[in-house]
Protein backbone atom coordinates (compact mmCIF):
# COMPACT_ATOMS: atom_id res chain seq x y z
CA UNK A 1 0.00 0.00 0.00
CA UNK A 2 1.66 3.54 -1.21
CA UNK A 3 2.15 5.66 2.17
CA UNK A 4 -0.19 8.93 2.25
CA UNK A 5 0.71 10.87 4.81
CA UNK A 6 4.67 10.13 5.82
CA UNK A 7 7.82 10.73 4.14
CA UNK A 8 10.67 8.79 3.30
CA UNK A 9 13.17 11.05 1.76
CA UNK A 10 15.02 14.45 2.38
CA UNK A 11 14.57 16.75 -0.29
CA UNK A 12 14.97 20.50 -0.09
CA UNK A 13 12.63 23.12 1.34
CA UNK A 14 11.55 24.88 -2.24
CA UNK A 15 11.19 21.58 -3.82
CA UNK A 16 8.21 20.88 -0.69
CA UNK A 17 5.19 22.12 -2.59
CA UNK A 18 5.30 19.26 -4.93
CA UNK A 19 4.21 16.90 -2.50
CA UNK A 20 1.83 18.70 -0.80
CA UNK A 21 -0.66 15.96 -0.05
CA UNK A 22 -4.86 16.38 -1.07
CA UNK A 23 -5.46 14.78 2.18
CA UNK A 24 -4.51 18.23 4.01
CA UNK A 25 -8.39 19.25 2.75
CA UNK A 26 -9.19 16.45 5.25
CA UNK A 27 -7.87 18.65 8.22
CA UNK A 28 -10.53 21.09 6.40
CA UNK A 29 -13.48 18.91 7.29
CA UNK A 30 -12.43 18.26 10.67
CA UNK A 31 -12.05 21.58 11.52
CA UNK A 32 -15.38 22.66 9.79
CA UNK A 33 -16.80 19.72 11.80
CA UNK A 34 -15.29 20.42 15.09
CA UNK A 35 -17.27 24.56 14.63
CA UNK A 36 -20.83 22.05 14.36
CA UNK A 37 -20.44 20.44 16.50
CA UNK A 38 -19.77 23.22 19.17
CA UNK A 39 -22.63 24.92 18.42
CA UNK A 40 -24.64 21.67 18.33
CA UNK A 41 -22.98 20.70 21.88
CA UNK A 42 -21.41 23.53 23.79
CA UNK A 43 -23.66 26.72 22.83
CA UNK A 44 -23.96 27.07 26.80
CA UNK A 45 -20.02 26.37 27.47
CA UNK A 46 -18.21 29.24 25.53
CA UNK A 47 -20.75 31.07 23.09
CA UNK A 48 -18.24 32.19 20.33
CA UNK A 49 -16.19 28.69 19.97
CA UNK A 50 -18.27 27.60 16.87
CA UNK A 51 -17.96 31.18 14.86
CA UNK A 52 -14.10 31.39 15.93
CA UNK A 53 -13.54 27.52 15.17
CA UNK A 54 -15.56 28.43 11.74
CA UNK A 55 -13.51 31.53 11.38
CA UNK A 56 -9.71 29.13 11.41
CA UNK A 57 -11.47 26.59 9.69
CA UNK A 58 -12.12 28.92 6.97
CA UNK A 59 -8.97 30.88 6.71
CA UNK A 60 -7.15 27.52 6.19
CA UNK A 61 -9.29 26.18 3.92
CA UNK A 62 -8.28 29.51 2.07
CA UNK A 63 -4.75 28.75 2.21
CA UNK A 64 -4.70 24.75 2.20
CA UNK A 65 -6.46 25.63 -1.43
CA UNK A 66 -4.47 28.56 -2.54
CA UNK A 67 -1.13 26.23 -1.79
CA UNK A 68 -2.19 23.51 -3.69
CA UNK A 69 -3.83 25.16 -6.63
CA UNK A 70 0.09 26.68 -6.71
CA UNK A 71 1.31 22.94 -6.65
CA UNK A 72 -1.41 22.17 -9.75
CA UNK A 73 -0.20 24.65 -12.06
CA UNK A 74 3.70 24.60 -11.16
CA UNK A 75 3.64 20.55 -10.73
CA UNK A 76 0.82 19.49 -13.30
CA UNK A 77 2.87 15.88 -12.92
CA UNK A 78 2.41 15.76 -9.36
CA UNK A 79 -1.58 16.47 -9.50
CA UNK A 80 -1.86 13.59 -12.33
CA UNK A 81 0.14 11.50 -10.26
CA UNK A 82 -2.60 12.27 -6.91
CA UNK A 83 -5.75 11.81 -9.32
CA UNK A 84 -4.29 8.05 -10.61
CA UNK A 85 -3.01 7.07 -6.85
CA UNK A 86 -5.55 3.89 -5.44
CA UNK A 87 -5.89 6.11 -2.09
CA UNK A 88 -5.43 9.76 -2.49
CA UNK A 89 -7.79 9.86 -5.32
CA UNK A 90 -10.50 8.86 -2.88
CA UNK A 91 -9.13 12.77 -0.98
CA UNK A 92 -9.99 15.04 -3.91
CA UNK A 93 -13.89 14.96 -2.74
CA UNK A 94 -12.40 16.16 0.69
CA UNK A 95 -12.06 19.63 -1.23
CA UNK A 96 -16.01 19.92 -2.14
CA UNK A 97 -17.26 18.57 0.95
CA UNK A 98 -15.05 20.88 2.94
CA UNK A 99 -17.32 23.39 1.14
CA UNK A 100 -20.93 22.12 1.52
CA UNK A 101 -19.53 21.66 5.24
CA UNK A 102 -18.27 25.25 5.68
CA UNK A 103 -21.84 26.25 3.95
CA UNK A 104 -22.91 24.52 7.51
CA UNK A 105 -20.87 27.02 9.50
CA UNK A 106 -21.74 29.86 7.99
CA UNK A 107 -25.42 29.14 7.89
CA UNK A 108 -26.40 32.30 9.57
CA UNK A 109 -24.82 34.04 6.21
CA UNK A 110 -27.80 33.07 3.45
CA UNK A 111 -25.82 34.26 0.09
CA UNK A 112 -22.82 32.92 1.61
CA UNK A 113 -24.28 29.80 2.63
CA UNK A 114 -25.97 29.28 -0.78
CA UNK A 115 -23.00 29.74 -2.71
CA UNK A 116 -20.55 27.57 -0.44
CA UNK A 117 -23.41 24.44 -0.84
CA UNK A 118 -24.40 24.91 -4.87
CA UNK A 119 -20.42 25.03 -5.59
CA UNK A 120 -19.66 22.11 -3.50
CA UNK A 121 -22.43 19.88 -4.25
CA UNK A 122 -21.89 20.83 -8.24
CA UNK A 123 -18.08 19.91 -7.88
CA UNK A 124 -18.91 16.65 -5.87
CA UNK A 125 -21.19 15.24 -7.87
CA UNK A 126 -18.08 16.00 -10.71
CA UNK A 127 -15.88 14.15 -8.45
CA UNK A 128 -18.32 11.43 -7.46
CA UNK A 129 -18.69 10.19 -11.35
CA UNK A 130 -14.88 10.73 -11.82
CA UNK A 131 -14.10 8.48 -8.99
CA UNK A 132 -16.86 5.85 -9.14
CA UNK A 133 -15.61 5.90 -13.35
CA UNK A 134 -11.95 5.15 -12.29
CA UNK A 135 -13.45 2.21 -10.23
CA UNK A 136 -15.53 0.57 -12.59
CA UNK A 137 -12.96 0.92 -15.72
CA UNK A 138 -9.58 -0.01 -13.58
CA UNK A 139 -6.65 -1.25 -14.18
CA UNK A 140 -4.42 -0.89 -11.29
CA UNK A 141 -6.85 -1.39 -7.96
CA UNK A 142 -6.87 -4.64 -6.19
CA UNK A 143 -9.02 -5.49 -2.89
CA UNK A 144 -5.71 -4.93 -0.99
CA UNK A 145 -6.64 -1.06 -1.71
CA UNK A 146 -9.48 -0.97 -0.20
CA UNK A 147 -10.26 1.17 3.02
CA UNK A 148 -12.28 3.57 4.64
CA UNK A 149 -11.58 6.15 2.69
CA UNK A 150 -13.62 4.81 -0.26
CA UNK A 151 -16.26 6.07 1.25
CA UNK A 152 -15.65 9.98 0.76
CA UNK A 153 -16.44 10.34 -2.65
CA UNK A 154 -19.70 8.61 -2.69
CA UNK A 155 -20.48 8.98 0.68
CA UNK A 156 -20.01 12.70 0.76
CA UNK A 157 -23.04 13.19 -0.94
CA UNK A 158 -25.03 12.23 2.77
CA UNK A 159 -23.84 15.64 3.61
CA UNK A 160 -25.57 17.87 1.44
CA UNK A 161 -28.64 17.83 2.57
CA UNK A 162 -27.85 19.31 5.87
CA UNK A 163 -27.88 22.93 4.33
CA UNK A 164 -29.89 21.94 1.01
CA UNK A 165 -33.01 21.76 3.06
CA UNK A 166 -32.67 24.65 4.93
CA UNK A 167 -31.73 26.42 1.64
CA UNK A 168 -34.67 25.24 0.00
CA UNK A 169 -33.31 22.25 -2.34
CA UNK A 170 -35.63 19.49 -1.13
CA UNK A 171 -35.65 17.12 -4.04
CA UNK A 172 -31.97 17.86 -4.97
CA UNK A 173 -31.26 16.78 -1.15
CA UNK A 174 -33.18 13.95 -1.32
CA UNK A 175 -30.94 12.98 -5.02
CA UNK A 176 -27.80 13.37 -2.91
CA UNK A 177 -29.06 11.35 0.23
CA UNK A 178 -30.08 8.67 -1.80
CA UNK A 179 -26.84 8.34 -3.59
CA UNK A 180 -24.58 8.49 -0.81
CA UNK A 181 -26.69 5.83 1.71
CA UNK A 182 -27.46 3.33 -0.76
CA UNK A 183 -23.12 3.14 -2.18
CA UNK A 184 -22.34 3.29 1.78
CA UNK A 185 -24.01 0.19 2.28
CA UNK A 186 -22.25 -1.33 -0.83
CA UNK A 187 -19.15 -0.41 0.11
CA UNK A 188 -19.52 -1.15 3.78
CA UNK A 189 -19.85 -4.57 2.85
CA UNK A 190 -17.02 -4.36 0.33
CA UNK A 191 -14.59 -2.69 3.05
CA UNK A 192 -15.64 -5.06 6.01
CA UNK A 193 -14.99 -8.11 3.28
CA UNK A 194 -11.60 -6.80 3.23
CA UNK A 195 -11.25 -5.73 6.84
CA UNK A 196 -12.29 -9.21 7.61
CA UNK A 197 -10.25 -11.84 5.38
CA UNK A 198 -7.40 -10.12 4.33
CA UNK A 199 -4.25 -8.17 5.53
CA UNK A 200 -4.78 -5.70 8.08
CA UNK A 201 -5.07 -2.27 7.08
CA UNK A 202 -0.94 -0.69 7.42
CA UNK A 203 -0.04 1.10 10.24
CA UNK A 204 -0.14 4.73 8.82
CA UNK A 205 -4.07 3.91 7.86
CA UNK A 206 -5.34 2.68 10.73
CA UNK A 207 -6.82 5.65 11.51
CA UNK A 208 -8.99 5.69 8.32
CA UNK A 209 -11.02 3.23 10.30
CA UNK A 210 -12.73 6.13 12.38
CA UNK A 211 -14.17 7.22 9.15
CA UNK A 212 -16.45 4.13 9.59
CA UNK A 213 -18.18 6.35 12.02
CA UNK A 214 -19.04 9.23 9.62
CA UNK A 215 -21.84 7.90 7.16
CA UNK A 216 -23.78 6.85 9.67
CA UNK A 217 -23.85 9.73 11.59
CA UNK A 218 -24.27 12.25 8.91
CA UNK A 219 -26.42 10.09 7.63
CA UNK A 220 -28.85 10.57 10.62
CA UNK A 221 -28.42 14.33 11.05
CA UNK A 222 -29.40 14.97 6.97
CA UNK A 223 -31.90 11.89 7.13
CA UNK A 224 -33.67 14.08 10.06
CA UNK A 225 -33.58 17.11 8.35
CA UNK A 226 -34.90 15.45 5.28
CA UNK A 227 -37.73 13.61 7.01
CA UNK A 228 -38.29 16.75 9.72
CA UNK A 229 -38.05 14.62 12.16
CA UNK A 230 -36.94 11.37 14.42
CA UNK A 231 -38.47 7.91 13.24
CA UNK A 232 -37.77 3.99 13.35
CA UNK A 233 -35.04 4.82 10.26
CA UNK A 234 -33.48 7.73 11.97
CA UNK A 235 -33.15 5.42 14.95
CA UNK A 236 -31.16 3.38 13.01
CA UNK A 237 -29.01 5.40 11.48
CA UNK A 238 -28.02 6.51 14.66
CA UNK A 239 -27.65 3.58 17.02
CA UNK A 240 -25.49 2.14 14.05
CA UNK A 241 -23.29 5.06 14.62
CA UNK A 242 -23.27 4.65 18.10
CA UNK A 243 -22.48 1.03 18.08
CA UNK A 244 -19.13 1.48 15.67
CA UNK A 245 -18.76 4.54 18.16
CA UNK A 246 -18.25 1.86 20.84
CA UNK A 247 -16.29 -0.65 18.94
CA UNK A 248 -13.67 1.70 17.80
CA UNK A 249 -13.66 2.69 21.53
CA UNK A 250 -13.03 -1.25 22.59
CA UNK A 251 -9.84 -1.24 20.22
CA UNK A 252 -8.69 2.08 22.18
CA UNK A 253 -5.02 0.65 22.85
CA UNK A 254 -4.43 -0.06 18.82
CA UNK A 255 -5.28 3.47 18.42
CA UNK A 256 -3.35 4.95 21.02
CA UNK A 257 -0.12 3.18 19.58
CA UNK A 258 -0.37 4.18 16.11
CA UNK A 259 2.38 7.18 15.69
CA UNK A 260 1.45 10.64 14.48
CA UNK A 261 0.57 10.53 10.63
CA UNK A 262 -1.40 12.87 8.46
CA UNK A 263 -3.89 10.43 8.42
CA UNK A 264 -4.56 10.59 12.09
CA UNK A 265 -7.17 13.85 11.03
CA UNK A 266 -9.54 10.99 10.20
CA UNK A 267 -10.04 10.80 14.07
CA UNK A 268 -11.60 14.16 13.76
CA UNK A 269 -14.30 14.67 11.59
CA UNK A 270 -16.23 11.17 11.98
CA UNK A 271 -15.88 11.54 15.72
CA UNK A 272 -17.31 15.58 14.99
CA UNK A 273 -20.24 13.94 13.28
CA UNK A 274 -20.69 11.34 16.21
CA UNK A 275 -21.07 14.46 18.75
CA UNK A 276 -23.37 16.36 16.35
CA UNK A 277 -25.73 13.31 15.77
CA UNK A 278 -25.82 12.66 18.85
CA UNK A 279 -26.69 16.03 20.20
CA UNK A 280 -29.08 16.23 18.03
CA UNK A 281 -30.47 12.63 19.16
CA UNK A 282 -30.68 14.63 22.33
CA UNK A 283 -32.70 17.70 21.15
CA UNK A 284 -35.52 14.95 19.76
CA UNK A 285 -35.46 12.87 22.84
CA UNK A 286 -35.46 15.33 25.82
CA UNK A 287 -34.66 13.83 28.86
CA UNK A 288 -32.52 10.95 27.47
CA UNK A 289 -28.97 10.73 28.00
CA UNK A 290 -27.81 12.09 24.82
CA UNK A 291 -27.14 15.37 25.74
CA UNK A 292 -24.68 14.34 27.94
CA UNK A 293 -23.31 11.90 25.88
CA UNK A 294 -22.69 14.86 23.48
CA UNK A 295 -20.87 17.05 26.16
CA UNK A 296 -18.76 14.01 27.04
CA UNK A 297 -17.91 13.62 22.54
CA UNK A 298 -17.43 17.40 22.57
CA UNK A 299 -14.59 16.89 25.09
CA UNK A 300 -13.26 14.10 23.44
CA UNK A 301 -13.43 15.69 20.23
CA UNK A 302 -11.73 18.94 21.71
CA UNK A 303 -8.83 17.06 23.59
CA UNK A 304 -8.15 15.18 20.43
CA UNK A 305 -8.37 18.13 17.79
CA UNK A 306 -5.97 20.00 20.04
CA UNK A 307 -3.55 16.93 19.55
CA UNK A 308 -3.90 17.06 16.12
CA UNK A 309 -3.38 20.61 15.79
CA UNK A 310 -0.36 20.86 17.89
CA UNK A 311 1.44 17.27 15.77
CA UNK A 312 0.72 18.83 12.68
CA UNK A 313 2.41 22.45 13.55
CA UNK A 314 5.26 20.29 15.05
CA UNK A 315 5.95 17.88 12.23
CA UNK A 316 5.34 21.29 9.70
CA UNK A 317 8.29 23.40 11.27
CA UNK A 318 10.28 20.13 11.66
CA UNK A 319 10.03 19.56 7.74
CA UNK A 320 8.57 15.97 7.96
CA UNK A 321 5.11 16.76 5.70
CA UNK A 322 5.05 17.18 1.91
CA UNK A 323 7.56 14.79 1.12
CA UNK A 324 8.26 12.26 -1.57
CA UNK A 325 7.07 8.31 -1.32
């Protein structure tokens, strides 16, 4: 398996830019995630968090995009080289749902919001036939490729219907929804097949399996909005979530093991859509414990953004991202 996230040879500082990875737009959606779900969780803990969290999450979505769209035009070898690798292809969709995700965040701001969800949703359903093309007409994939993050670029689409209804785009929602639950289940089964009877997933991806957690929940908050309300298939959208919740929890210890990779941002956003879901499982059920299940994620999900943050400014200064395989 080709190695996403760590490098393996010393090249010079102005040479860097050509391997700056697509997978830094997944920092982007756990940063976009981590503003939600503070202002689906800790409104009553520090007011501002979600707007300033929105406001970072923003600015370096700004830059992570103005850096590589640098890379694109000065390395067009390098970009061709991303779209045709088995696993970073599966990170370009990371770019257009960081967008329908910041059109989340910045809900309050109608035009803004608007044109942050019709972009992304127009670029990910691009990237959705692209990807699901380059599947069907292969040459070069093999089961041993396959991991968690196959499901962003179909997947991705369970997201858009968390502003589209607000914004008015019902049936378009619904289009998106159905796309991205139906190929989740498909390749669930196809990733769990894998999981299962073959090799376990290498080190540097082990995280990826946290993104298990993400269609479910998302699935359940836009499946909510969609329906306007909780019933028996909201239920188990979100007890499915809650039950991979608790088995990535059981296999703690692996997790805590695994070194510092890029990669390790796939603890964020799934874990951001967790809190969210289940926050909002506690708005529809008052009285239940999922409130404070969702203050209990929201520290969790603080403690190990923070983490995050801090390894990636570390192994940044210390020259050990954007480096050749």
């Amino acid at each position: 398996m080709h190695d996403i996230s760590e490098p393996v040879a010393h090249i010079s500082h102005g040479s860097r830019l050509q391997y700056f990875p697509i997978s830094f737009f997944a920092m982007i959606m756990g940063l976009s995630g981590f503003s939600i779900a503070w202002r689906a969780a800790g409104t009553d803990l520090i007011p501002q968090m979600s707007a300033i969290l929105g406001g970072i999450a923003s600015v370096l979505m700004a830059l992570v995009t103005l850096l590589y769209a640098i890379k694109a035009l000065r390395y067009p070898s390098a970009l061709k080289e991303e779209f045709q690798h088995p696993v970073r292809l599966n990170f370009f969709p990371a770019f257009s749902i960081s967008l329908m995700l910041l059109s989340v965040v910045w809900h309050d701001y109608p035009s803004l919001c608007q044109w942050l969800w019709l972009t992304g949703v127009t670029l990910h359903v691009v990237l959705t036939l692209y990807v699901m093309g380059s599947w069907i007409h292969h040459t070069h994939y093999t089961l041993a490729h396959a991991n968690p993050s196959w499901f962003i670029p179909v997947v991705g689409n369970i997201i858009a219907p968390i502003s589209g209804t607000a914004l008015g785009y019902g049936e378009l929602s619904w289009f998106l929804f159905s796309i991205g639950i139906v190929f989740w289940l498909i390749l669930l089964t196809i990733v769990l097949y894998r999981l299962f009877f073959h090799d376990p997933l290498p080190l540097r991806l082990t995280p990826m399996l946290f993104i298990l957690l993400a269609p479910p929940s998302v699935g359940f908050i836009s499946y909510t909005a969609l329906a306007g309300g909780l019933d028996n298939f909201g239920r188990v959208l979100y007890y499915i979530a809650l039950f991979l919740g608790m088995l990535l929890a059981s296999n703690i210890l692996r997790f805590i093991k695994v070194p510092f990779f890029l990669s390790c941002w796939a603890y964020s956003f799934p874990l951001a859509a967790l809190t969210i879901a289940t926050a909002k499982m506690g708005k529809l059920l008052p009285g239940s414990i999922f409130y404070g299940l969702s203050q209990m994620l929201l520290i969790l999900l603080s403690v190990i953004i923070l983490w995050l943050a801090v390894k990636t400014l570390r192994a940044v200064m210390a020259g050990k991202i954007c480096k050749p395989e």
